[in-house]
Protein backbone atom coordinates (compact mmCIF):
# COMPACT_ATOMS: atom_id res chain seq x y z
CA UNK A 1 19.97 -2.02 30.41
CA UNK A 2 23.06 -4.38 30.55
CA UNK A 3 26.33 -2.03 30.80
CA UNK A 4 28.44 -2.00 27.68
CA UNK A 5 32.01 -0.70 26.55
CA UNK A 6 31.51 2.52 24.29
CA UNK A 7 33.34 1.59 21.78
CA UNK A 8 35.79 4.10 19.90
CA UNK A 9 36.50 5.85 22.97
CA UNK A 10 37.77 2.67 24.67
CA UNK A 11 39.60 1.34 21.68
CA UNK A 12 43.00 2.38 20.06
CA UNK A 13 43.51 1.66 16.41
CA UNK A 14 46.82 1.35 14.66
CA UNK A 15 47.79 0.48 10.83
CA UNK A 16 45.92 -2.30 9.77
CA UNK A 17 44.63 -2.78 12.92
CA UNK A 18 41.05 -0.66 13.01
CA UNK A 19 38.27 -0.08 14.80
CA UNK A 20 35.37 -0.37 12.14
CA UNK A 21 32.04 1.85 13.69
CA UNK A 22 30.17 0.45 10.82
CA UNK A 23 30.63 -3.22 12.40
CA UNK A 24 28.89 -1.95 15.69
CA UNK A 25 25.67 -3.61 14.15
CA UNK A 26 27.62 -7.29 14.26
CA UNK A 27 29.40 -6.69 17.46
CA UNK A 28 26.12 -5.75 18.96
CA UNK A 29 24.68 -8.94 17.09
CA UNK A 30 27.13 -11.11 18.58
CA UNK A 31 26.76 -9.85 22.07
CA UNK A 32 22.72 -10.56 22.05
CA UNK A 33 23.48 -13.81 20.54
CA UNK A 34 25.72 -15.42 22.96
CA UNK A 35 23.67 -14.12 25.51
CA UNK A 36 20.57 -15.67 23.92
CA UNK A 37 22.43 -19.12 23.80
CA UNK A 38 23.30 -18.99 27.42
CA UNK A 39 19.46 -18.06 28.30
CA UNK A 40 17.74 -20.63 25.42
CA UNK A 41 20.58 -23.79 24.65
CA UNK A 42 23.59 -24.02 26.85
CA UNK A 43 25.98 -22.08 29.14
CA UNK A 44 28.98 -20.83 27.64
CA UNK A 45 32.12 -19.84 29.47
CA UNK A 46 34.59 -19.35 26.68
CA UNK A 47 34.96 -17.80 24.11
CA UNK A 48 37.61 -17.24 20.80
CA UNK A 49 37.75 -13.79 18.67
CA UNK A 50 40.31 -15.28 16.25
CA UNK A 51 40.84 -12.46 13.87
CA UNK A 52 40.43 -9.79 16.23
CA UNK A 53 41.99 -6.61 14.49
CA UNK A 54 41.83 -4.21 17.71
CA UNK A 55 39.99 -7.27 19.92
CA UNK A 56 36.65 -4.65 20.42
CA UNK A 57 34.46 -7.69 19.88
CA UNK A 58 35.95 -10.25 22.12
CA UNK A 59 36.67 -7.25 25.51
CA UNK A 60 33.35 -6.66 24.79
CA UNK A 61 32.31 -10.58 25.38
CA UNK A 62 34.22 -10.51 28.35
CA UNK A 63 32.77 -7.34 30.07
CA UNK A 64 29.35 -7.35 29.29
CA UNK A 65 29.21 -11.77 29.41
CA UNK A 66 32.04 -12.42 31.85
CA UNK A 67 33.52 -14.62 29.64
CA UNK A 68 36.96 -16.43 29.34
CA UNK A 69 38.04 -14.62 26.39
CA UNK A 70 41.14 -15.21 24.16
CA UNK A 71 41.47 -12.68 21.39
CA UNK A 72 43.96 -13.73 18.59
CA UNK A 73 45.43 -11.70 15.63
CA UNK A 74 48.50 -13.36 13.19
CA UNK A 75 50.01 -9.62 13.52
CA UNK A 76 52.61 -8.48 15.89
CA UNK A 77 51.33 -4.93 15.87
CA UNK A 78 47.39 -6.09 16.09
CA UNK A 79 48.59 -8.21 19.28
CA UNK A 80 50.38 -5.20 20.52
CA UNK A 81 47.03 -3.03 20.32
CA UNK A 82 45.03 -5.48 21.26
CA UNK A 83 47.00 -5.99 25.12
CA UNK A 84 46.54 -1.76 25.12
CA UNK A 85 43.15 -2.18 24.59
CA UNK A 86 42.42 -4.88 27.38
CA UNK A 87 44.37 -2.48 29.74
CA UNK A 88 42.26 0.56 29.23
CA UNK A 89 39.62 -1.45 29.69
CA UNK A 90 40.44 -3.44 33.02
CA UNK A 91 39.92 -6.50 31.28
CA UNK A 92 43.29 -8.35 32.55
CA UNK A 93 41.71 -10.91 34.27
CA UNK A 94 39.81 -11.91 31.96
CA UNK A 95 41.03 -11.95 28.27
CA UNK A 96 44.37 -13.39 26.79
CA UNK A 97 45.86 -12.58 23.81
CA UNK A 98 47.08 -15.24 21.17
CA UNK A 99 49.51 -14.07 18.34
CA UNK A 100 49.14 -17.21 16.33
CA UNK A 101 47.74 -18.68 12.88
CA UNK A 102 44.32 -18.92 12.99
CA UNK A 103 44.37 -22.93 11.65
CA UNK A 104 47.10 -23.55 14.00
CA UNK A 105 45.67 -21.91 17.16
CA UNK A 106 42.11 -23.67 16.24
CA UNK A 107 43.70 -27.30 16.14
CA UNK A 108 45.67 -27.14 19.22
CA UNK A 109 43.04 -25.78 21.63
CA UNK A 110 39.11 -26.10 22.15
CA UNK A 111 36.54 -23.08 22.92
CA UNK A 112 33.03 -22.89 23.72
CA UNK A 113 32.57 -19.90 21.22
CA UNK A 114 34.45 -20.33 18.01
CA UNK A 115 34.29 -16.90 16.03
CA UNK A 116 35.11 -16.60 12.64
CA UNK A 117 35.05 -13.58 10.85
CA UNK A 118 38.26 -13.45 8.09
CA UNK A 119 38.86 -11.07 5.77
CA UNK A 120 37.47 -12.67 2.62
CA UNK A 121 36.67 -16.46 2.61
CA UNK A 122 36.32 -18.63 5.97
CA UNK A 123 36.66 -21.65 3.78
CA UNK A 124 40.16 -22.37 4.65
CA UNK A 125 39.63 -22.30 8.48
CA UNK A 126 36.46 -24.11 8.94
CA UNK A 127 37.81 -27.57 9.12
CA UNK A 128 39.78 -26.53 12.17
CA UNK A 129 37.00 -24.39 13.28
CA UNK A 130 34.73 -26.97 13.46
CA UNK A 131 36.96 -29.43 15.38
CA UNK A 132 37.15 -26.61 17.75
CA UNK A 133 34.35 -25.22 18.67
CA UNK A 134 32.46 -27.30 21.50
CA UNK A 135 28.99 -25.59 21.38
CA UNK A 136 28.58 -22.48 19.12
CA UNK A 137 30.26 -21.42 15.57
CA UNK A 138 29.88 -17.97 14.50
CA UNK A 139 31.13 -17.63 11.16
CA UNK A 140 31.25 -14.87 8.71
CA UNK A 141 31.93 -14.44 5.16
CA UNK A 142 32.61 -11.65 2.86
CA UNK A 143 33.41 -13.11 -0.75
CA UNK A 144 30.05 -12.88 -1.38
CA UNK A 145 30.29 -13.32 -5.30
CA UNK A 146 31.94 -16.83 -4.80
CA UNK A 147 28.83 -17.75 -2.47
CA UNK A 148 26.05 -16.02 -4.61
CA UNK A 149 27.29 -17.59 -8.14
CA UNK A 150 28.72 -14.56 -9.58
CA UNK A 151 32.42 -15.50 -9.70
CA UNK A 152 31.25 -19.38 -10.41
CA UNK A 153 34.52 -21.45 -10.08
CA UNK A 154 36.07 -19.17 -7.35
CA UNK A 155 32.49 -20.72 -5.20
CA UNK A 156 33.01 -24.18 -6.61
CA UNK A 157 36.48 -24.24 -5.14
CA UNK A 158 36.39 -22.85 -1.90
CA UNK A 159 32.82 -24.30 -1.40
CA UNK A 160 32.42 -27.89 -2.94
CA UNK A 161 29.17 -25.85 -4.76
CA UNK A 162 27.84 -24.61 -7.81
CA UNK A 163 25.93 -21.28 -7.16
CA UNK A 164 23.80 -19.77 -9.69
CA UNK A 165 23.31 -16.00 -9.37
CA UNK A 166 19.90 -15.03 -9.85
CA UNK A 167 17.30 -12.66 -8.49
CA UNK A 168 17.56 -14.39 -4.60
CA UNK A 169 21.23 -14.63 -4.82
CA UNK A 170 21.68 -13.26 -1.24
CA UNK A 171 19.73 -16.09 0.12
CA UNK A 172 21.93 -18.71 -1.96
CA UNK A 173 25.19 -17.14 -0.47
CA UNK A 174 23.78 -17.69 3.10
CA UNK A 175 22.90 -21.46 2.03
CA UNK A 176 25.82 -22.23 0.12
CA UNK A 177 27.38 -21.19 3.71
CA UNK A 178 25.75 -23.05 5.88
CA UNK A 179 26.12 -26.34 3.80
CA UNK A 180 29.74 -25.97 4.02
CA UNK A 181 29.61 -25.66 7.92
CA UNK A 182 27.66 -28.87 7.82
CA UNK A 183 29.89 -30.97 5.89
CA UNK A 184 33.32 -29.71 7.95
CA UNK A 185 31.47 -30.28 11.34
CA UNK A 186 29.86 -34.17 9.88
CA UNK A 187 33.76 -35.04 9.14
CA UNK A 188 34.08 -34.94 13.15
CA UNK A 189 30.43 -36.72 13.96
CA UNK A 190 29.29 -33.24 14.54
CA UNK A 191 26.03 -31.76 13.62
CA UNK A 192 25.15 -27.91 12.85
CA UNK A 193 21.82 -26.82 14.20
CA UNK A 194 20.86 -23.22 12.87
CA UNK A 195 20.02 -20.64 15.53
CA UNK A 196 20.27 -17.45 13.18
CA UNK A 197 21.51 -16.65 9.65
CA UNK A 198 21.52 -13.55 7.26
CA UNK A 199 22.97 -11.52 4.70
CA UNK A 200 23.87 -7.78 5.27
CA UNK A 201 25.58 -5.65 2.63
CA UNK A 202 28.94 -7.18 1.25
CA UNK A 203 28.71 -10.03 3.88
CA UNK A 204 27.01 -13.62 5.08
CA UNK A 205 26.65 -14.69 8.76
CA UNK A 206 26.00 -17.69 10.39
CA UNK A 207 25.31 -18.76 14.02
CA UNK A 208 24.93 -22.09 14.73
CA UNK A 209 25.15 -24.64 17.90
CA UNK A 210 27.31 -27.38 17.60
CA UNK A 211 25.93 -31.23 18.31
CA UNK A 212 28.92 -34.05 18.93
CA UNK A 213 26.55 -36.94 17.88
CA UNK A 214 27.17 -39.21 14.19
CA UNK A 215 23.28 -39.60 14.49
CA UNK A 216 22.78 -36.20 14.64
CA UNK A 217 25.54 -35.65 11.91
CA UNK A 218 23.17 -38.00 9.97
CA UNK A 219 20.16 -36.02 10.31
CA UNK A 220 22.23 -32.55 9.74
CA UNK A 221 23.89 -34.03 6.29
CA UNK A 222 19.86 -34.76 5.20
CA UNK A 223 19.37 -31.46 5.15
CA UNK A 224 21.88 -30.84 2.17
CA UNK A 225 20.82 -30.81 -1.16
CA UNK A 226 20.05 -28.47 -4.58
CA UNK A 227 17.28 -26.15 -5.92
CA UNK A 228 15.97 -25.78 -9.29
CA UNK A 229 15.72 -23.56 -11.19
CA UNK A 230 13.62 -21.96 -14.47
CA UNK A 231 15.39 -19.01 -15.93
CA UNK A 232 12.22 -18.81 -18.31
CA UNK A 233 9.23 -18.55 -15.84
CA UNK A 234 11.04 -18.38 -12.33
CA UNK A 235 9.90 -21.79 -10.83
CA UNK A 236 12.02 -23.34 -8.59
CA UNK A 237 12.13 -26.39 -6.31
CA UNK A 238 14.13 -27.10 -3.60
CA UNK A 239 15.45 -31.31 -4.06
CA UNK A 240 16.95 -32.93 -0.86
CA UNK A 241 20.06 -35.29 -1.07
CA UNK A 242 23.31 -35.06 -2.12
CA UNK A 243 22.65 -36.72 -5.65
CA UNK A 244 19.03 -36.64 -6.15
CA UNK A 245 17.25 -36.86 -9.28
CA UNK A 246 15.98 -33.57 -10.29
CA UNK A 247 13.92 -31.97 -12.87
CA UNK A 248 15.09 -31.31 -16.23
CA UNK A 249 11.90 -29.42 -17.81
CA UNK A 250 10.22 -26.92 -15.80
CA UNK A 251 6.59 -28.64 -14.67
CA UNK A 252 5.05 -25.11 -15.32
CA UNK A 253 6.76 -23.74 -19.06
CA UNK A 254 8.88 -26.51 -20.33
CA UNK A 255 11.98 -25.31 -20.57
CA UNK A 256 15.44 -25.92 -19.30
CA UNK A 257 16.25 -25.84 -15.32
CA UNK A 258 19.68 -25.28 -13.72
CA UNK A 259 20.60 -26.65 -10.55
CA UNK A 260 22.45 -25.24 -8.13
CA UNK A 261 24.27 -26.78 -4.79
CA UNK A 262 24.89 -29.01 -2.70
CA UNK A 263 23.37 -26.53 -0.19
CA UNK A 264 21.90 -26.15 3.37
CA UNK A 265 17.67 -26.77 2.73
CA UNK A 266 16.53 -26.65 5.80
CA UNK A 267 15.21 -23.50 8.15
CA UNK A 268 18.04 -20.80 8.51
CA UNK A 269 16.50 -19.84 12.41
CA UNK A 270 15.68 -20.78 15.37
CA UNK A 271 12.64 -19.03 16.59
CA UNK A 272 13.13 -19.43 20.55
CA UNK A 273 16.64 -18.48 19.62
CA UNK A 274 16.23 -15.59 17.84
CA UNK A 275 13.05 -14.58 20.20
CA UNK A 276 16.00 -14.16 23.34
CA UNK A 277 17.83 -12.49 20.75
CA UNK A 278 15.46 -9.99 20.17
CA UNK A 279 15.27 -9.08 23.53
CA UNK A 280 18.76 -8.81 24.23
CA UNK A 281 18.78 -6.58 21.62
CA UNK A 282 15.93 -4.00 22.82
CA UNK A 283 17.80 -4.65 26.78
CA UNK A 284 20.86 -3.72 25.43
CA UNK A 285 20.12 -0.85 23.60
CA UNK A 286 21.61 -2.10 20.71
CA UNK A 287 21.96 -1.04 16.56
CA UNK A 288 18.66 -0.41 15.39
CA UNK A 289 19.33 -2.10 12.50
CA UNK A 290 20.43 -5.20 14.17
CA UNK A 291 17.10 -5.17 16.28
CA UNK A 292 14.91 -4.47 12.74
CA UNK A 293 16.93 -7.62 10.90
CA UNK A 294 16.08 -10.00 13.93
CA UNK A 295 12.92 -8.92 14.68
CA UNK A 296 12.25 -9.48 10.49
CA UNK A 297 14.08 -13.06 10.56
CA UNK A 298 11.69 -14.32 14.03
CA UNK A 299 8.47 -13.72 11.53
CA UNK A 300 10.03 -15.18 8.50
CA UNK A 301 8.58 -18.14 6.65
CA UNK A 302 10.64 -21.58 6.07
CA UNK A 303 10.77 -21.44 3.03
CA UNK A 304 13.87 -22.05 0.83
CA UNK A 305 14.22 -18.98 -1.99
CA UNK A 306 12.08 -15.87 -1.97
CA UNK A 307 10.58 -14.25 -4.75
CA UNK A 308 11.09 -10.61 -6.10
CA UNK A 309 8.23 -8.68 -6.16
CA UNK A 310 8.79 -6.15 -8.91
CA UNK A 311 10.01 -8.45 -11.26
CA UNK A 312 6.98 -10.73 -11.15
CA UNK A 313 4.85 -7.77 -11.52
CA UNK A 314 6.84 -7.02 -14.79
CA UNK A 315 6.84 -10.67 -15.88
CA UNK A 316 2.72 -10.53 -15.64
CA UNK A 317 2.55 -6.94 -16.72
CA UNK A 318 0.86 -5.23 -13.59
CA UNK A 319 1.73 -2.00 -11.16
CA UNK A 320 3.22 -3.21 -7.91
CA UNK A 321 1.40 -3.08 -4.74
CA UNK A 322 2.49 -2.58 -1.29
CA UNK A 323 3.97 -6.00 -0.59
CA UNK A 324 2.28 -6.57 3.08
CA UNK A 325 -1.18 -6.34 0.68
CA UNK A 326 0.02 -8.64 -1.66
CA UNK A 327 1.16 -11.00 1.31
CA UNK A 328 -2.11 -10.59 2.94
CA UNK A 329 -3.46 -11.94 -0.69
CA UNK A 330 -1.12 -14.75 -0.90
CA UNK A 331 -2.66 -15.95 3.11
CA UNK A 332 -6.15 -15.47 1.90
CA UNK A 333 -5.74 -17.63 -0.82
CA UNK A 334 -4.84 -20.36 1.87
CA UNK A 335 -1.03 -19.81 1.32
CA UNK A 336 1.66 -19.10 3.37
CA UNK A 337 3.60 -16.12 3.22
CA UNK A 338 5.80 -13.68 4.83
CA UNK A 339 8.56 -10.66 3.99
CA UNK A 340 11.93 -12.00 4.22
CA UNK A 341 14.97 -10.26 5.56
CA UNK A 342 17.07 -10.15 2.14
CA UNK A 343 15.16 -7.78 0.25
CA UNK A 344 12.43 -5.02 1.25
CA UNK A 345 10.40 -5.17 -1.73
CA UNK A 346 10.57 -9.35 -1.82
CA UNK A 347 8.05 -11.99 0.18
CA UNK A 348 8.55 -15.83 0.72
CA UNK A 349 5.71 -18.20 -0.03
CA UNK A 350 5.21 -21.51 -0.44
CA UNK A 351 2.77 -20.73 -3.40
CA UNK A 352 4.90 -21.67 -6.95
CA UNK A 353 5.21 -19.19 -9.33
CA UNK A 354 1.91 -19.99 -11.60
CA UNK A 355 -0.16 -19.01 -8.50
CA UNK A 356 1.25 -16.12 -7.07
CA UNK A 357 1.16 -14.35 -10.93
CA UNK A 358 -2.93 -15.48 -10.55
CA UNK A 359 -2.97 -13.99 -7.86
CA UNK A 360 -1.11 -10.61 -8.87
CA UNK A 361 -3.19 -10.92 -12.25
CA UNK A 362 -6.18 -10.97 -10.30
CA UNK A 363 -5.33 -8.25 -7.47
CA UNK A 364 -5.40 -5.92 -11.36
CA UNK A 365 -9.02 -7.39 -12.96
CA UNK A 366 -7.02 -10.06 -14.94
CA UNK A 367 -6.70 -13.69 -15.43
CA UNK A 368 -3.80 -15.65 -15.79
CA UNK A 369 -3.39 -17.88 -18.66
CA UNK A 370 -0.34 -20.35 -18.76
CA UNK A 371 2.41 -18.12 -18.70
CA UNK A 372 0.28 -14.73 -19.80
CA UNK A 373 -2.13 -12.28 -18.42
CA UNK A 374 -4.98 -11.57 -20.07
CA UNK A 375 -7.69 -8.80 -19.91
């Protein structure tokens, strides 16, 4: 096992500058991760916590990694605690402190290991994030109802996107993300390649490697574009490009779709990535949790947009099954198909919607007609 700090007895809190044990899960997350990029992509050496709180996350970077950290906070007092905490810990030698804005500490200096994790919105700092960073971006985001299309103009201005909030919401937050990572980095040639993206309770987060290339850029940018969407029947299609044509009738019932983006389309992990990450994870001991989400994301599909099960079984009038039998159905029937991370009793499949409810109306002794089961 690869030593570790323990946490809250190694950190002091003050004010608005606390230690958050719920957080060990993302701390632990971030520790396997830039371990599994110095194993799988590149070699890191350092690395920027730039809203630090207490600065647990970036002393433990620098004691368990070794690397060059520098651990920023805008507040006087969460600097203060922050140079305690790197003295209880021995870490001298090997983390500075930084009492600056986060936008102007991010355009004057360049780091291996750009982490963002704000309170609210990182929209305002990825521009200088992304001219920053040299090889990794870690970025987090907790306005969540921006991203997911609940508050609809709040994600259209901080995100260049129109969300729509429906049953795989989550999944849009994580996109709508991700496409705004790619656009900052391609004003700077710059190219985001996913390694490993989720959403977790009131939050989105995003790992991603950083390519200096326009070409790459190029090829990154392609991978923007809208889904789809029937409120009627629940069809949806994923369209690339950043002003594509796209359906106005849904192929399957006819009526209206809704699109929503620009957003990231293409696959949220890597799976050499997140396989290193994995086993950092089990080495380290780490959150359970954190071990369970990864080791759920490595088997997932790429697919854009799950499906509920539940509410398709409502929609074609049927008693749910366990959803690893129905998956097993789906792959019998010569689909693919998976469970996906955002939602225990959801599966992702690239079977459309008239299919899977034949399916589910067959799994009960029915047959599906149109857009209706019948006995």
């Amino acid at each position: 096992m690869t030593p570790r700090i323990t946490e809250h007895d190694t950190t002091v809190e003050q004010g608005d500058a606390f230690y958050n044990p719920h957080t060990t899960f993302d701390r632990d997350l971030t520790i396997a991760s830039l371990a599994a990029f110095t194993g799988t992509v590149d070699t890191l050496e350092s690395y920027l916590d730039t809203f630090a709180a207490t600065g647990i996350r970036g002393l433990r970077a620098a004691s368990e990694l070794g690397l060059a950290v520098t651990i920023n906070d805008r507040s006087p007092d969460a600097a203060c605690l922050i140079r305690q905490n790197i003295v209880l810990n021995g870490m001298q030698s090997r983390c500075e402190v930084t009492n600056e804005d986060a936008n102007v500490l991010l355009h004057q200096r360049r780091f291996d290991v750009v982490d963002i994790d704000p309170f609210g919105s990182p929209a305002p700092f990825l521009a200088a994030a992304s001219r920053s960073a040299k090889k990794m971006l870690c970025i987090t985001a907790t306005d969540t109802a921006p991203l997911c299309g609940a508050h609809l103009n709040a994600g259209i201005r901080k995100y260049a996107c129109v969300p729509v909030n429906n049953e795989y919401h989550a999944e849009t937050g994580v996109r709508v993300l991700m496409g705004a990572i790619a656009r900052a980095l391609a004003v700077g040639d710059r190219a985001m390649v996913p390694l490993l993206a989720y959403a977790r309770r009131h939050y989105v987060r995003v790992y991603a490697r950083v390519l200096k290339s326009a070409t790459s850029a190029d090829k990154s940018m392609k991978q923007l574009g809208f889904i789809v969407h029937c409120n009627n029947c629940g069809f949806r299609e994923p369209v690339a490009g950043i002003v594509p044509r796209v359906l106005d009738r849904c192929r399957i019932c006819g009526h209206r779709m809704k699109a929503s983006g620009p957003m990231w389309l293409g696959r949220l992990y890597d799976l050499a990535f997140c396989e290193s990450v994995y086993s950092e994870l089990i080495d380290r001991e780490s959150d359970k949790q954190a071990i369970k989400l990864v080791g759920t994301c490595k088997n997932e599909i790429n697919i854009p947009t799950f499906y509920e099960h539940h509410l398709i079984c409502r929609a074609v009038g049927v008693s749910p099954m366990k959803i690893d039998g129905f998956i097993d159905l789906l792959r019998d029937a010569g689909f693919e198909a998976s469970r996906t991370h955002f939602s225990g009793t959801a599966f992702k499949t690239d079977a459309d919607i008239s299919s899977i409810a034949g399916i589910l109306a067959g799994s009960a002794g029915m047959t599906w007609a149109g857009n209706r089961a019948e006995k």
